[in-house]
Protein backbone atom coordinates (compact mmCIF):
# COMPACT_ATOMS: atom_id res chain seq x y z
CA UNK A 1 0.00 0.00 0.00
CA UNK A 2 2.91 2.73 0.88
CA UNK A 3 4.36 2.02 -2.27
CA UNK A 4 1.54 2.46 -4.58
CA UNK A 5 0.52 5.79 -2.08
CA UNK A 6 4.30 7.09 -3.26
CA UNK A 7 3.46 6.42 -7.14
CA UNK A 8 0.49 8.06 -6.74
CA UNK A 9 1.88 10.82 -4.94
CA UNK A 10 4.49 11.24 -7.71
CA UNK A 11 2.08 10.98 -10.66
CA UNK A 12 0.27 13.78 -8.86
CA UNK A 13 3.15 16.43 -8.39
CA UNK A 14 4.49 15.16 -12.07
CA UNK A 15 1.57 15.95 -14.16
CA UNK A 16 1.03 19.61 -13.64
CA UNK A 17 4.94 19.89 -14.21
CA UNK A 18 4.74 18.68 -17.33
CA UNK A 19 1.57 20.08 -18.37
CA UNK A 20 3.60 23.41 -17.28
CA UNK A 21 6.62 22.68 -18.83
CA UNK A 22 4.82 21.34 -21.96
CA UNK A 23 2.74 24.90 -22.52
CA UNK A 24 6.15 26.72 -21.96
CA UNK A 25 7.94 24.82 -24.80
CA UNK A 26 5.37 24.99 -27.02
CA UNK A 27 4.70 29.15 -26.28
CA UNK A 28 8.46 29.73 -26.71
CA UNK A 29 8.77 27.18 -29.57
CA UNK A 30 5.94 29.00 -31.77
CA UNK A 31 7.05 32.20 -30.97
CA UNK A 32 5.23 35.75 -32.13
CA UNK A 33 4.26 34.71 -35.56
CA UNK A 34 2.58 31.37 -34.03
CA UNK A 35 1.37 33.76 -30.94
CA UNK A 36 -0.29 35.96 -33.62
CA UNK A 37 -1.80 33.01 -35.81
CA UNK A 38 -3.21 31.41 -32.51
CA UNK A 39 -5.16 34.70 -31.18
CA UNK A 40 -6.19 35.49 -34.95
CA UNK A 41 -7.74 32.37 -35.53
CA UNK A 42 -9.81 32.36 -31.58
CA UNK A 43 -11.27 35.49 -32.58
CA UNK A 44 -11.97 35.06 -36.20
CA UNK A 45 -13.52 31.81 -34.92
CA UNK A 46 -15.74 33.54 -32.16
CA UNK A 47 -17.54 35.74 -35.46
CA UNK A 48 -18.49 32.60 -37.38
CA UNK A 49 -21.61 31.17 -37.56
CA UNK A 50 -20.19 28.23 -37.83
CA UNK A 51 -16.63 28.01 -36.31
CA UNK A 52 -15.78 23.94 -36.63
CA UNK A 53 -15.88 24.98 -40.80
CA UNK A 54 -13.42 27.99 -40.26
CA UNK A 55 -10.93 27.89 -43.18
CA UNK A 56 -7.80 30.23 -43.56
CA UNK A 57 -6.10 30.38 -47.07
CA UNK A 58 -3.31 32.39 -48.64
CA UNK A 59 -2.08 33.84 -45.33
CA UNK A 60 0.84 35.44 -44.71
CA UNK A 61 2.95 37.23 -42.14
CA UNK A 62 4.52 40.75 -42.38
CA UNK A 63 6.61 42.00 -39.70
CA UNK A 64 7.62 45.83 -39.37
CA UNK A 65 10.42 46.93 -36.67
CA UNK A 66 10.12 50.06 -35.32
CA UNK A 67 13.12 52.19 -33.54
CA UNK A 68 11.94 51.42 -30.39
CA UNK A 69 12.61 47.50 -31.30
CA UNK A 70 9.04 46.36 -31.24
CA UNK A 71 7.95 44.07 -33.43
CA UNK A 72 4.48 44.21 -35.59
CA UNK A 73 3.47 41.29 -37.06
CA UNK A 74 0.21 41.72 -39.69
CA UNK A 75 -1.65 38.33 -40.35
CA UNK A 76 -3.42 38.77 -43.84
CA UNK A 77 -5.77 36.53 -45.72
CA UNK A 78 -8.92 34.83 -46.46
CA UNK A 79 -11.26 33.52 -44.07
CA UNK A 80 -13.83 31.51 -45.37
CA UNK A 81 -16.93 29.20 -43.24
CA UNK A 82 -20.03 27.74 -43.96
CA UNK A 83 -23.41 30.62 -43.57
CA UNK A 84 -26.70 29.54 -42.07
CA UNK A 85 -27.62 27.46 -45.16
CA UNK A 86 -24.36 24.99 -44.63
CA UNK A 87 -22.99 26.10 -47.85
CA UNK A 88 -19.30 28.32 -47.90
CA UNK A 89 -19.50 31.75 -48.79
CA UNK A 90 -16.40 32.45 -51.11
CA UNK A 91 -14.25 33.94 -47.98
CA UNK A 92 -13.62 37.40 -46.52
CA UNK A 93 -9.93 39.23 -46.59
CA UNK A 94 -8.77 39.72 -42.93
CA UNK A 95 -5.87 41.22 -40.72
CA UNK A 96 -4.71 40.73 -37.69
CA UNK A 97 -2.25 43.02 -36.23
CA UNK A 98 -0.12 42.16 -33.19
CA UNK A 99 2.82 43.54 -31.27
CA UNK A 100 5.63 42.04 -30.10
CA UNK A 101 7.10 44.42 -27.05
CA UNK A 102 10.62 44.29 -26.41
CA UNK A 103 11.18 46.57 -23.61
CA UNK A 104 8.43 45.11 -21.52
CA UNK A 105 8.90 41.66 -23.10
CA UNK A 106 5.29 41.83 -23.75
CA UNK A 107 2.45 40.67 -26.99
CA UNK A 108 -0.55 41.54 -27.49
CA UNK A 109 -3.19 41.29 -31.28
CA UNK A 110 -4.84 44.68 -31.25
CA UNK A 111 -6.12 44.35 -34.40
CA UNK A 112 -8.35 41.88 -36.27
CA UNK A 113 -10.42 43.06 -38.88
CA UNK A 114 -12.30 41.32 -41.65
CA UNK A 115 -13.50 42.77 -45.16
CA UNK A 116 -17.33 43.83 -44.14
CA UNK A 117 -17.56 45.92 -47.36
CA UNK A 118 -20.42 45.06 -49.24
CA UNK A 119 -20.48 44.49 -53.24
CA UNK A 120 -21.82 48.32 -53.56
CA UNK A 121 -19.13 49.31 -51.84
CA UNK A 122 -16.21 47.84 -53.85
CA UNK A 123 -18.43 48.86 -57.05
CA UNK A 124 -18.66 52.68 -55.73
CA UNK A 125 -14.78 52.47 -54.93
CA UNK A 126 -14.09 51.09 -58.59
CA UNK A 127 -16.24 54.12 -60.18
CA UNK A 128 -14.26 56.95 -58.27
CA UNK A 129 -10.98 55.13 -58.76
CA UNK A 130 -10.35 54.51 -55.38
CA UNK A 131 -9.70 51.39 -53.19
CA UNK A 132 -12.08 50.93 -49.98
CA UNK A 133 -11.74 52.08 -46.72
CA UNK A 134 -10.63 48.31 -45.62
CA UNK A 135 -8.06 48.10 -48.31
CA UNK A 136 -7.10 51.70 -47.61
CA UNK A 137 -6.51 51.11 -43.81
CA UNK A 138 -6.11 47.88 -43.15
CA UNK A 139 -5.02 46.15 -46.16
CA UNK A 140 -2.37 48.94 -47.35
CA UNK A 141 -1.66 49.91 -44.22
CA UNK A 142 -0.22 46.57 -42.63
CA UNK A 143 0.06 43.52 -45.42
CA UNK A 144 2.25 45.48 -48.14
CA UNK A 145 5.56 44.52 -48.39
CA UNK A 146 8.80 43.19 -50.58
CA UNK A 147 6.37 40.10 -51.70
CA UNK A 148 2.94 42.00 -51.71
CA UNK A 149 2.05 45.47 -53.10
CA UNK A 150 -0.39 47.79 -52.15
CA UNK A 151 -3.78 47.56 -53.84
CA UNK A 152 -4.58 50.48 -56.18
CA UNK A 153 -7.63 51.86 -57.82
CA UNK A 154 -8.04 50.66 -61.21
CA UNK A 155 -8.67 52.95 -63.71
């Protein structure tokens, strides 16, 4: 009986520890990019209707490093899920912007925003040569870089 009291005793104290140890490896192991992926995806889950269908394609990271040494890192891509009738409905751009603090060795996402202009809206944008307010701010403002250029107005 003592003997299987001090295996259970140990199995008790060892589990959290590794649980612990096992969340700490896998946090440090991911790092900001998979930090700003996993909070991107909880809340772009949380405004599905359906979040087990939640699909994310053509994503990609961009980081920016300001003077002060911080680190932004913009998520950008397509979400796409299922609507009320089951079926998918084409996906919906997205960014996610996060912040990787160096002085205070702290991250936080600030930012996640998906496309909620409507098809009137892109169409009036088109006919004034203009891009929309989503691709203006959001789009332009935090996935452009080396690989991928701003969007512009067609004309």
């Amino acid at each position: 009986m003592m003997k299987f009291l001090k295996w259970l005793a140990i199995v008790v104290l060892l589990v959290p520890v590794l649980l612990v140890a096992g969340f700490y490896v896998r946090n440090k192991a991911v790092g900001p990019a998979g930090w700003a992926e996993d909070n991107t995806i909880k809340t772009l889950r949380a405004r599905m209707k359906d979040p087990d269908s939640m699909v994310i394609r053509s994503s990609y990271f961009v980081r920016k490093v300001a003077a002060s040494g911080d680190v932004e890192i913009a998520m950008c891509g397509i979400v796409d899920g299922k609507n009320s009738f089951g079926g998918f409905t084409g996906g919906t751009r997205f960014v996610s912007v996060s912040t990787d603090y160096k002085n205070t060795e702290t991250f936080d996402t600030h930012i996640v925003q998906m496309d909620e202009s409507s098809s009137s809206d892109r169409a009036a944008a088109q006919s004034l040569h203009r891009v929309t307010p989503f691709e203006e701010v959001y789009w332009n403002g935090h996935c452009v870089d080396d690989a991928h250029p701003a969007l512009v107005a067609e004309n």
